[in-house]
N, C-alpha and C. Protein backbone atom coordinates (compact mmCIF):
# COMPACT_ATOMS: atom_id res chain seq x y z
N UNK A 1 -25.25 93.79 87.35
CA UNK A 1 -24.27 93.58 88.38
C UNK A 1 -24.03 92.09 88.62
N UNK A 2 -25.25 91.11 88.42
CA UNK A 2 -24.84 89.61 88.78
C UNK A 2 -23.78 89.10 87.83
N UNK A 3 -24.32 89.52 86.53
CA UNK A 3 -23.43 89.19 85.15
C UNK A 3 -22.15 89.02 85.82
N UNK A 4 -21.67 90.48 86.20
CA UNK A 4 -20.45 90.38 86.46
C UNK A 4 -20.16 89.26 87.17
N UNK A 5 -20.63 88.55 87.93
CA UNK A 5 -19.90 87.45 89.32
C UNK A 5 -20.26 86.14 88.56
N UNK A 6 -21.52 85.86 87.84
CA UNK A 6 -21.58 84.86 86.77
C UNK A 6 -20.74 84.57 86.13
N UNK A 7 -20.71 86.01 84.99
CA UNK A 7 -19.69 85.36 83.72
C UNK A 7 -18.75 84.58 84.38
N UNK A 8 -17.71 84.92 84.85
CA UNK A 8 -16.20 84.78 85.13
C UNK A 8 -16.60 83.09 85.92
N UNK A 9 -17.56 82.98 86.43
CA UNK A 9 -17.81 81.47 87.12
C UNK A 9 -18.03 80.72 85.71
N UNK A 10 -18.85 81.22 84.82
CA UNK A 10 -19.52 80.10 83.56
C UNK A 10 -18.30 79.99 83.15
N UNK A 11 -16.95 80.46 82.65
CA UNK A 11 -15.48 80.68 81.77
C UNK A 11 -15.14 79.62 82.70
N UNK A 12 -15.12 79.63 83.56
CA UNK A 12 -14.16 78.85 84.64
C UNK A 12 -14.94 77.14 84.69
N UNK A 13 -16.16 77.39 84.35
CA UNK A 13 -16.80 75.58 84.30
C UNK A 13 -16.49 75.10 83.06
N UNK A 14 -16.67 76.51 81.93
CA UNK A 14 -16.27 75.68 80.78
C UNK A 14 -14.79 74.84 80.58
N UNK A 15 -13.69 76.36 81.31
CA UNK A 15 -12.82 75.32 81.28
C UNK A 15 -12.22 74.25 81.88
N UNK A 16 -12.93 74.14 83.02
CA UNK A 16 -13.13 72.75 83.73
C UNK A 16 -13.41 71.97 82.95
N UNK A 17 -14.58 71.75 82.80
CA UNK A 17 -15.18 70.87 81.49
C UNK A 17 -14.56 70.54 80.40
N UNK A 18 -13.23 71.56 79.94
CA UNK A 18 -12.77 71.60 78.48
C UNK A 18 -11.27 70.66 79.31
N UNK A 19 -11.00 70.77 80.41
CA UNK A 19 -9.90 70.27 80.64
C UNK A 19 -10.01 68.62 81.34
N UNK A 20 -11.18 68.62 81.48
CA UNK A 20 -11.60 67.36 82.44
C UNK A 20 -11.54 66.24 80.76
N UNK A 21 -12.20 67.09 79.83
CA UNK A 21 -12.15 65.84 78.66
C UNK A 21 -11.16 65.56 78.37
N UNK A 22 -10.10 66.59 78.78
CA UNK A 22 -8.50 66.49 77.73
C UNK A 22 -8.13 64.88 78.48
N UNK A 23 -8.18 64.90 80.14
CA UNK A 23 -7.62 64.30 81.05
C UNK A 23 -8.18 62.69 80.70
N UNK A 24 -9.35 62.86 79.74
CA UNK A 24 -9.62 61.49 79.47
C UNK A 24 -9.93 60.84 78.10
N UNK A 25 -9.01 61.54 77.42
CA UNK A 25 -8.32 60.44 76.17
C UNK A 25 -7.27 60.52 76.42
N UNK A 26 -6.86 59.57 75.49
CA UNK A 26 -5.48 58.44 75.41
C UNK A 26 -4.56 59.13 74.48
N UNK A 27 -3.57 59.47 75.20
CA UNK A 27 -2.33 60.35 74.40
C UNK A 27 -1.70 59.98 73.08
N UNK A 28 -2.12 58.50 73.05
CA UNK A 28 -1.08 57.72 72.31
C UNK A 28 -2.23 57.78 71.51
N UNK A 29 -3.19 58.10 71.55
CA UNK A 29 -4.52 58.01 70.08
C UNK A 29 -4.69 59.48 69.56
N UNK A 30 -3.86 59.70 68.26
CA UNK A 30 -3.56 60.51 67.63
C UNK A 30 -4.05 60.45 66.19
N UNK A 31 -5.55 61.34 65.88
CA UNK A 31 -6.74 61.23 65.02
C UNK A 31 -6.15 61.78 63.70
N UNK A 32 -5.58 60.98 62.86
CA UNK A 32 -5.12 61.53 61.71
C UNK A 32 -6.63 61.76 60.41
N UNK A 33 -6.24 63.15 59.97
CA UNK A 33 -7.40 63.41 58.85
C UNK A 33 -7.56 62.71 57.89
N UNK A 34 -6.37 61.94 57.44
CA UNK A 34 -6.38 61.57 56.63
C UNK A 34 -7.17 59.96 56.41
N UNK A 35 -7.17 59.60 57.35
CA UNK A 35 -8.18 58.10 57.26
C UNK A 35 -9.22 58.12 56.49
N UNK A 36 -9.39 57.53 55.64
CA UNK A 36 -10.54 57.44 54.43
C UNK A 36 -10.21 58.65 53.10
N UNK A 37 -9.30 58.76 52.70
CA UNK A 37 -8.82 59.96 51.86
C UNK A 37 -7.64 59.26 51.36
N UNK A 38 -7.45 59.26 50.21
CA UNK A 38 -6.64 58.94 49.15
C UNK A 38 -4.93 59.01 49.88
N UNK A 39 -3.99 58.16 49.73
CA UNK A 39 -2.85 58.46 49.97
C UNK A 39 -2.25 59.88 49.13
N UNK A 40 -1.36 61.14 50.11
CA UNK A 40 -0.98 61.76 48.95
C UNK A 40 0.40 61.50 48.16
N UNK A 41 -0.03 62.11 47.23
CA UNK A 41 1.27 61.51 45.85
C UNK A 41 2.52 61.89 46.40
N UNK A 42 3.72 60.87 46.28
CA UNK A 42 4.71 61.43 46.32
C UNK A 42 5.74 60.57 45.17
N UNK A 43 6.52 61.30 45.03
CA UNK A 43 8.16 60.37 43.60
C UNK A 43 9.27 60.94 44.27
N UNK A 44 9.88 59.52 45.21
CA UNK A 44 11.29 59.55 46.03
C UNK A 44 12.42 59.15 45.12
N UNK A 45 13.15 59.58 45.33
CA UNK A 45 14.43 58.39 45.18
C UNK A 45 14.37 56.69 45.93
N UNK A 46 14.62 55.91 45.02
CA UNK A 46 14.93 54.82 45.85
C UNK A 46 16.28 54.68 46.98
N UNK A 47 16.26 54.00 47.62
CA UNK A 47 17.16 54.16 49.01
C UNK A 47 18.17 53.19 48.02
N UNK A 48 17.70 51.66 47.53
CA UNK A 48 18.67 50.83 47.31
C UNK A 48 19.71 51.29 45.71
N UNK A 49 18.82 52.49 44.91
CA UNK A 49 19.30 53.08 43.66
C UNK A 49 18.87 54.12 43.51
N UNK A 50 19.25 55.08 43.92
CA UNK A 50 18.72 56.72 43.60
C UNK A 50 18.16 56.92 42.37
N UNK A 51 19.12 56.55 41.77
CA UNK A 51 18.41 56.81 39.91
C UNK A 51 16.90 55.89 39.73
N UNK A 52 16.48 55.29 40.60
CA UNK A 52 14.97 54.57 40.71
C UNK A 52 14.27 55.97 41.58
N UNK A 53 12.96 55.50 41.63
CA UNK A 53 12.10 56.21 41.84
C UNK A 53 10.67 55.24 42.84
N UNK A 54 10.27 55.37 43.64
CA UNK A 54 9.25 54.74 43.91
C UNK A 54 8.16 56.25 44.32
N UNK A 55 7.42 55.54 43.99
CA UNK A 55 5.59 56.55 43.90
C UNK A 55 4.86 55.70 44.70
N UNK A 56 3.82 56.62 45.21
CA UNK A 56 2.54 56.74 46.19
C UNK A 56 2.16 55.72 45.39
N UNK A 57 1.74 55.49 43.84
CA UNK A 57 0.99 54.50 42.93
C UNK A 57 1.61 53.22 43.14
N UNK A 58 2.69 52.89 43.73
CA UNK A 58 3.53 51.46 43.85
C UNK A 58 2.97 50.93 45.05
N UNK A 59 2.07 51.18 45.73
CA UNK A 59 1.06 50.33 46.89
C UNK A 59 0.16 50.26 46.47
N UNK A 60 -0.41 50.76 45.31
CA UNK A 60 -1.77 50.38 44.80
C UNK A 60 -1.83 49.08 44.22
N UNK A 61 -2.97 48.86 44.46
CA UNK A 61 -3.47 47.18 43.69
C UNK A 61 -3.46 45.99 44.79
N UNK A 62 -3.51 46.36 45.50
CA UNK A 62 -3.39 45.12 47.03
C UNK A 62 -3.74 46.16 48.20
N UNK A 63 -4.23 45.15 49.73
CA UNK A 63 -3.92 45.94 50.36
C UNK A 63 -2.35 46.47 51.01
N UNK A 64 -1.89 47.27 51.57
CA UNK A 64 -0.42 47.95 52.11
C UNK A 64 0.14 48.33 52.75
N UNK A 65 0.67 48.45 53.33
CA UNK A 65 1.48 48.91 55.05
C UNK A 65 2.36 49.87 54.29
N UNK A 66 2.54 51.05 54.64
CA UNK A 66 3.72 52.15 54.75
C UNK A 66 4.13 52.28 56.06
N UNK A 67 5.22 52.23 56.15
CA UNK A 67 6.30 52.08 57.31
C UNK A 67 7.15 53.40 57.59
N UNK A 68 6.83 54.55 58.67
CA UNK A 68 7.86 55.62 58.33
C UNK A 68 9.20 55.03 59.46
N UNK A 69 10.13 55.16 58.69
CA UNK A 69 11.36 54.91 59.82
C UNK A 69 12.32 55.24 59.56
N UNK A 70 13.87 55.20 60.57
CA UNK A 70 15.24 56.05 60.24
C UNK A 70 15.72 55.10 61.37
N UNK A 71 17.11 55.49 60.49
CA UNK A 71 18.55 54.22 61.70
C UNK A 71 18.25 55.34 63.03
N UNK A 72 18.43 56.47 62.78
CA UNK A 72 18.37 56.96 64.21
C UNK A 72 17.20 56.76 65.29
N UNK A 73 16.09 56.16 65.20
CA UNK A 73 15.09 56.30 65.37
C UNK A 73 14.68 55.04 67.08
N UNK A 74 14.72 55.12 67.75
CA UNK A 74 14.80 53.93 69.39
C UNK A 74 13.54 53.00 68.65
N UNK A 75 12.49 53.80 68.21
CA UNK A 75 11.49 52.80 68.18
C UNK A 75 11.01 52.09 66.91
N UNK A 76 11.69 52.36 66.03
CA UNK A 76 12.08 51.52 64.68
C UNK A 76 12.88 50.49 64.96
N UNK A 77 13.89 50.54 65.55
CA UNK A 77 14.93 49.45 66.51
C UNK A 77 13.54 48.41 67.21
N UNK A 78 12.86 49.10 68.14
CA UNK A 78 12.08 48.41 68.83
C UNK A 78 10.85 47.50 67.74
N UNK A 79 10.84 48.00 67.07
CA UNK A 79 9.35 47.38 65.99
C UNK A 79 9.84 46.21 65.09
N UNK A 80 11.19 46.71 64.52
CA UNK A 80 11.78 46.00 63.49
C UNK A 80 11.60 44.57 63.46
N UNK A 81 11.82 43.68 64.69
CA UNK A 81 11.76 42.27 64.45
C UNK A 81 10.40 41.69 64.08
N UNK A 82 9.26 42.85 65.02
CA UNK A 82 8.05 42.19 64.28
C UNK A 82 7.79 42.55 62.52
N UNK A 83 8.53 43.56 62.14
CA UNK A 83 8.05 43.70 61.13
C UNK A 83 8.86 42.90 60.31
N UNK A 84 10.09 42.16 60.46
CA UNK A 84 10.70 41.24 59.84
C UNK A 84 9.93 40.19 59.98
N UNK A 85 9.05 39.94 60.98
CA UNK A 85 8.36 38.62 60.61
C UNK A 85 7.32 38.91 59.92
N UNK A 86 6.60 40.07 60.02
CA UNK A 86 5.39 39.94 59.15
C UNK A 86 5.75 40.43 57.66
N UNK A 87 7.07 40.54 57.33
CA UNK A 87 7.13 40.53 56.18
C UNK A 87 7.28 39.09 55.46
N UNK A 88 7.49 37.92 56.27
CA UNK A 88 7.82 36.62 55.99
C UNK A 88 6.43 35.78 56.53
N UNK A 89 6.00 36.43 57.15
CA UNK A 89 4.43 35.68 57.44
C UNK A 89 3.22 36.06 56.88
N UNK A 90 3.23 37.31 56.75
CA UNK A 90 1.82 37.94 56.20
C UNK A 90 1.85 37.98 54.51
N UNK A 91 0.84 38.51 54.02
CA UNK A 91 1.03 38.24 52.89
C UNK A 91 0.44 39.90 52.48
N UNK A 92 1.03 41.13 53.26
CA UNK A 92 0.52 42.43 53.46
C UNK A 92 1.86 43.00 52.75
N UNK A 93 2.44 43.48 51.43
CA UNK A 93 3.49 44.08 51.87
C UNK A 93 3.48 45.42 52.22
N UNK A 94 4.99 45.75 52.57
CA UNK A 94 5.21 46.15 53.49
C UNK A 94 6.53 47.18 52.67
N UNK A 95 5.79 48.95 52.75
CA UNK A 95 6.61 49.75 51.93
C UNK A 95 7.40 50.63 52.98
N UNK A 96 8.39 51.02 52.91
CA UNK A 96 9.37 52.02 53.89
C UNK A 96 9.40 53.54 52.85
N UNK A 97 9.49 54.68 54.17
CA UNK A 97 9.84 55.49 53.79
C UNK A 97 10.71 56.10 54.94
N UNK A 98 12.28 55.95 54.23
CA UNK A 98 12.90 56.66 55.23
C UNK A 98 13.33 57.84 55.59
N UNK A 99 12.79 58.28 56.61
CA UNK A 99 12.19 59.69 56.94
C UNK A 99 13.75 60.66 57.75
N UNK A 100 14.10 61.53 57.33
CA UNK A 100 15.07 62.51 57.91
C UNK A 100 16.17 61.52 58.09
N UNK A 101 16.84 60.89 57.37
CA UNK A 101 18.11 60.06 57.73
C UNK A 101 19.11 60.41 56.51
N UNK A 102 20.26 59.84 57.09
CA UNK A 102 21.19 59.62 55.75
C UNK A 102 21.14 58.48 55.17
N UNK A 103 21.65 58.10 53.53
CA UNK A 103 21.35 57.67 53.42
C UNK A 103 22.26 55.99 53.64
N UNK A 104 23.44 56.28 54.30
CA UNK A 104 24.60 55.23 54.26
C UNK A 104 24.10 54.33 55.21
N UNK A 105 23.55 55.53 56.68
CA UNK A 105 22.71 55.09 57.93
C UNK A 105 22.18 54.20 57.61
N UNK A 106 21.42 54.34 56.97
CA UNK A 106 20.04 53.36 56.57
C UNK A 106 20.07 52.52 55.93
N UNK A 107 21.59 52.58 54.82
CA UNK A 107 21.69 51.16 53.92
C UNK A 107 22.33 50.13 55.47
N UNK A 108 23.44 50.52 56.14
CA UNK A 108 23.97 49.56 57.36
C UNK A 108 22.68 49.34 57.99
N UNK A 109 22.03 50.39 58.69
CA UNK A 109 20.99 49.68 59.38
C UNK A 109 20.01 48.37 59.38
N UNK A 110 19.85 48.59 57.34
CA UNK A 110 18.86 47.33 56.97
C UNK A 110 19.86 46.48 57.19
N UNK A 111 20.79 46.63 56.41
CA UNK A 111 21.98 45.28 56.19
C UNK A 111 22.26 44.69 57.50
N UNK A 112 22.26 45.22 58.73
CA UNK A 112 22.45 44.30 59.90
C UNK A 112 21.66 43.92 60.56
N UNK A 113 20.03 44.56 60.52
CA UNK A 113 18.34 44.30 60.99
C UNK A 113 17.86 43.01 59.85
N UNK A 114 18.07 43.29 58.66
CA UNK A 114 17.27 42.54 57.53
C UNK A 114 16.11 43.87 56.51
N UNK A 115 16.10 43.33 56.12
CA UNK A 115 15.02 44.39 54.73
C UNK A 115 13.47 43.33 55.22
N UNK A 116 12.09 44.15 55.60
CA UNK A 116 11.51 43.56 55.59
C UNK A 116 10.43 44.32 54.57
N UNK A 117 11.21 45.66 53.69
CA UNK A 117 10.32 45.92 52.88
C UNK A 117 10.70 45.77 51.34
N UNK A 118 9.20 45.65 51.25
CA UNK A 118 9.24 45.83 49.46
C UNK A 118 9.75 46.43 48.73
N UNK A 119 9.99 47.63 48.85
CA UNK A 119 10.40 48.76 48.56
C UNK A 119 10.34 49.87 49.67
N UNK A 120 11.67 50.96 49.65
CA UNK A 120 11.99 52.09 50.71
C UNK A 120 12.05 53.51 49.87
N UNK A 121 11.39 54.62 49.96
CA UNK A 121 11.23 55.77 49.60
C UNK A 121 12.52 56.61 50.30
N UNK A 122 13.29 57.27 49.94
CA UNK A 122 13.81 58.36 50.71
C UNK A 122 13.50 59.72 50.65
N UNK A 123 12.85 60.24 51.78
CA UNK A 123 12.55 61.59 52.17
C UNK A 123 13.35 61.97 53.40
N UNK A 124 14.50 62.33 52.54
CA UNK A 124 15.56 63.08 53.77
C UNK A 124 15.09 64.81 54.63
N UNK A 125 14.11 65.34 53.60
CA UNK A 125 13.91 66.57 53.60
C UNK A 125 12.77 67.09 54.36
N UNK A 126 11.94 66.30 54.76
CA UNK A 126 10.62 66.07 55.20
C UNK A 126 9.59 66.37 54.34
N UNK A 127 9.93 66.64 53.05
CA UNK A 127 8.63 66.66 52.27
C UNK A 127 7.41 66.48 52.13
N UNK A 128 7.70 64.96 51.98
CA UNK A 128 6.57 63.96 52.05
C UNK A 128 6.09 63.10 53.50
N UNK A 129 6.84 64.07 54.12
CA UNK A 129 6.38 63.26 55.48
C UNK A 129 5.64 64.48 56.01
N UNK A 130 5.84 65.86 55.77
CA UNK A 130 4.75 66.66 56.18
C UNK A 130 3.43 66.23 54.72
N UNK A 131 3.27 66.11 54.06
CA UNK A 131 2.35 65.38 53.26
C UNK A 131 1.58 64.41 53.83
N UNK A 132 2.31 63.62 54.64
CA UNK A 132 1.18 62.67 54.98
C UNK A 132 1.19 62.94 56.73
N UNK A 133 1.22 64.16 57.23
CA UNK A 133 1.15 64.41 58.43
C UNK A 133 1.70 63.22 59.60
N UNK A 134 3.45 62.93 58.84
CA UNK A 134 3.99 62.36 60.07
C UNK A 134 4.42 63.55 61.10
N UNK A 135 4.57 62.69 62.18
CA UNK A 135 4.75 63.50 63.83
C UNK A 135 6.26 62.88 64.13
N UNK A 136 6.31 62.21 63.56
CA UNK A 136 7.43 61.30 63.86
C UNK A 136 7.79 60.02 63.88
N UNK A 137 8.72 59.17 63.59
CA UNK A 137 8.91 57.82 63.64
C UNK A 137 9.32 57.10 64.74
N UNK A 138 8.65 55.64 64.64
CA UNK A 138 8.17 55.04 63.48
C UNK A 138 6.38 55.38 63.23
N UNK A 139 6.06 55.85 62.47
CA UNK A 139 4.54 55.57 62.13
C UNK A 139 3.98 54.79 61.04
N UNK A 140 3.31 53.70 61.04
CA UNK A 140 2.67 52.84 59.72
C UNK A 140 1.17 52.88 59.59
N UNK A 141 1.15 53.12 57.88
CA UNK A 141 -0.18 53.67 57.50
C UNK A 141 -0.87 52.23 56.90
N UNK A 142 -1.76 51.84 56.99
CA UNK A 142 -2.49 50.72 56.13
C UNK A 142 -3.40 51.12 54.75
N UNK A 143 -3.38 51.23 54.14
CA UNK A 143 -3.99 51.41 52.86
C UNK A 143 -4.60 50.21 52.45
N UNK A 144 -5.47 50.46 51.48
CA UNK A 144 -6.68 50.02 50.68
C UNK A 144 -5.96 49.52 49.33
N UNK A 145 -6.74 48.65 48.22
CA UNK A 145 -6.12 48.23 47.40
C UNK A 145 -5.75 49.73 46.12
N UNK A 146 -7.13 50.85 46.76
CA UNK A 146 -6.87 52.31 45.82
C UNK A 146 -6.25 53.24 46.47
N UNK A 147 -5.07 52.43 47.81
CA UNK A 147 -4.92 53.91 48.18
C UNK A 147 -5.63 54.75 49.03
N UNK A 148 -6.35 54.44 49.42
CA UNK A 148 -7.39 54.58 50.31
C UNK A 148 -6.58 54.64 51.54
N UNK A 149 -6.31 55.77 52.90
CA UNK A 149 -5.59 55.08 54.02
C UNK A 149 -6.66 54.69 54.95
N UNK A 150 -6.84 53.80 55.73
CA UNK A 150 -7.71 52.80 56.27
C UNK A 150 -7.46 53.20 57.88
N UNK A 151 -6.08 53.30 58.65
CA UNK A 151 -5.19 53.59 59.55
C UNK A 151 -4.12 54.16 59.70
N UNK A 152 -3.84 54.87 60.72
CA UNK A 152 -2.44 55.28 61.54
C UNK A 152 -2.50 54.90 62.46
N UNK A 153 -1.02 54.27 62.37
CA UNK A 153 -0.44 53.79 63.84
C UNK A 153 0.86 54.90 64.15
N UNK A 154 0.76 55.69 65.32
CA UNK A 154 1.54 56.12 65.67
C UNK A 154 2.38 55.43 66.96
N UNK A 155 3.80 55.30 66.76
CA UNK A 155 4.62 54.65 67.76
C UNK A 155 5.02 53.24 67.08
N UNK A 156 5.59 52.72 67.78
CA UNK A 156 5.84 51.43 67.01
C UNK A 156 5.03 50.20 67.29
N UNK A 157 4.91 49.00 66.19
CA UNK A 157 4.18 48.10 65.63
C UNK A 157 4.49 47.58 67.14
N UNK A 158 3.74 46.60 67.61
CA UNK A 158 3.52 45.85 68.37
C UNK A 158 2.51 44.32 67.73
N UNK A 159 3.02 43.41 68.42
CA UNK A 159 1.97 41.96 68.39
C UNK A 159 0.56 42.45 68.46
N UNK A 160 0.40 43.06 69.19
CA UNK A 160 -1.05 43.34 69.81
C UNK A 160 -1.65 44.25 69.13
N UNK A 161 -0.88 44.99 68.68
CA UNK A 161 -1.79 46.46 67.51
C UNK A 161 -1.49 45.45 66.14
N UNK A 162 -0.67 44.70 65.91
CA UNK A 162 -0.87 44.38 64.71
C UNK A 162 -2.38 43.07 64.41
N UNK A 163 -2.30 42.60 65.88
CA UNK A 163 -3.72 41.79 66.21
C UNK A 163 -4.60 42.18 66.04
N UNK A 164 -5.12 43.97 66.91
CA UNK A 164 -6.16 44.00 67.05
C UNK A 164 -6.47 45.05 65.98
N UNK A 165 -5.55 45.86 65.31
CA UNK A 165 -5.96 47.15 64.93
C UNK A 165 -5.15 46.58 63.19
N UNK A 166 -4.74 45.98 62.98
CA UNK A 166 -4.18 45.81 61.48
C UNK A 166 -4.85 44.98 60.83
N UNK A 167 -5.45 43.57 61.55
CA UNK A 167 -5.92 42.16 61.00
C UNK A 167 -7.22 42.52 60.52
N UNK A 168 -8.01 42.96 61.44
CA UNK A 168 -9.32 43.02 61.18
C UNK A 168 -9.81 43.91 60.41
N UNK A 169 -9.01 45.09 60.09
CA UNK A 169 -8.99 46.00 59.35
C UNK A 169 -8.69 45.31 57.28
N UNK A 170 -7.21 45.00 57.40
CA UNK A 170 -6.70 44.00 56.29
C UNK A 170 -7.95 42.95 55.61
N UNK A 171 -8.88 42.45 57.11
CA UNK A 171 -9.56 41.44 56.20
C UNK A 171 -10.89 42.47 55.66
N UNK A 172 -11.42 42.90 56.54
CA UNK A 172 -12.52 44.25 55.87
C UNK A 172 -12.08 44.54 54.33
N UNK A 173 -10.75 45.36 54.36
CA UNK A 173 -10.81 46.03 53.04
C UNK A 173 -10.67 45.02 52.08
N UNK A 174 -9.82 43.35 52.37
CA UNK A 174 -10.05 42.67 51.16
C UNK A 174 -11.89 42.00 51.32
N UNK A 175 -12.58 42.26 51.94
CA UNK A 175 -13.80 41.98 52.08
C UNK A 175 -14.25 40.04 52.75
N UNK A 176 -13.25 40.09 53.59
CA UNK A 176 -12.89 38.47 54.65
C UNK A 176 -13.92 39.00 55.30
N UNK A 177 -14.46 37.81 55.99
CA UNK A 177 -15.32 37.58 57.09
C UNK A 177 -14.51 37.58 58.54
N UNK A 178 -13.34 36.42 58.22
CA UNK A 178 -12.49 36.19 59.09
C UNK A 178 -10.82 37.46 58.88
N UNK A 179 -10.60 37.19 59.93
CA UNK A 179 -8.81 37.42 59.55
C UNK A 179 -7.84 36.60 59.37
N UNK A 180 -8.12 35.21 59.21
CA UNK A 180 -7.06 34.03 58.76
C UNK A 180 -6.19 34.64 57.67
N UNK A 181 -6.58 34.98 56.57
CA UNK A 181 -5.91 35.29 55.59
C UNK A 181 -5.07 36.40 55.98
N UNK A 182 -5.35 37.12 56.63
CA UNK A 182 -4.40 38.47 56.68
C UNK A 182 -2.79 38.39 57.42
N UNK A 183 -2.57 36.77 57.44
CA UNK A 183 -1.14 36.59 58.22
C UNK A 183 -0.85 37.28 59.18
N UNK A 184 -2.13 37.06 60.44
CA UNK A 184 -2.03 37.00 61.58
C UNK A 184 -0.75 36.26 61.92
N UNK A 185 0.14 37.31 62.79
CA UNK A 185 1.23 36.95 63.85
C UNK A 185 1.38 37.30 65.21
N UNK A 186 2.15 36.11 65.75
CA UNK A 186 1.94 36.13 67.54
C UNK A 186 3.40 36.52 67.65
């Protein structure tokens, strides 16, 4: 007979307990599986020549920034100038994949923002963006010189995430002590 007046109290602490933890992480920290696991493969069309092709293997050999973004996108707008500078300051490049757009969108968009990447993938279809478990843009991945992904940043680049969460990371995988080299920008 106690059972009965127990149980239904223990259900009710657990989910206290289960809801009290929710209330204290950070919304914007979004645990991708993929950190420490190989980038997965993908072969786009190029944005600037369709009849090109860029592959998952074209960030290998250095470390790499993948950039997901689209003209339609508020917070690709919002990121863009830093990432125009750290494509001219850092010495990280810096690959696009443009995610659910057209593709005319996206040639005007660079042409009046600037190109701050190396190369741009087009995945109009979401293919390869459910592949690498985007949520949405803008998100940028950091990779290893094998491909390796190191980070996700979900939301857009900021001074301060590229300070605290890109630099120190960049100098690790090239094996720096410091982050001088990693074209730290303010």
């Amino acid at each position: 007979m106690r059972i009965r007046y127990v149980l239904p109290l223990l259900i009710f602490a657990g989910m206290i307990a289960l809801f009290m933890n929710g209330l204290t992480r950070d919304p914007t920290i979004v645990e991708s599986p993929f950190i420490g696991k190989p980038a997965p493969a993908f072969e786009l069309p190029n944005l600037f020549n369709p009849n090109e092709t860029m592959r998952h293997t074209d960030m290998f050999g250095e470390v790499s920034m993948f950039n997901i973004w689209a003209s339609w996108c508020p917070g690709c707008a919002q990121e863009h100038e830093l990432l125009m500078a750290l494509g001219t300051q850092s010495d990280v490049p810096l690959y696009g994949l443009n995610w659910k757009d057209e593709r005319p969108a996206a040639l005007k968009w660079l042409e009046q923002r600037g190109n701050p990447y190396k190369a741009v993938a087009v995945d109009r279809n979401n293919i390869t963006g459910i592949d690498w478990g985007v949520y949405g843009a803008p998100e940028t991945f950091l990779l290893d010189a094998d491909g390796i992904i190191l980070y996700k940043l979900v939301g857009p680049m900021t001074p301060e995430i590229w300070l605290n969460e890109f630099v120190p990371r960049i100098a690790a995988a090239r094996g720096e002590t410091t982050a001088d080299n990693a074209g730290a920008t303010q």
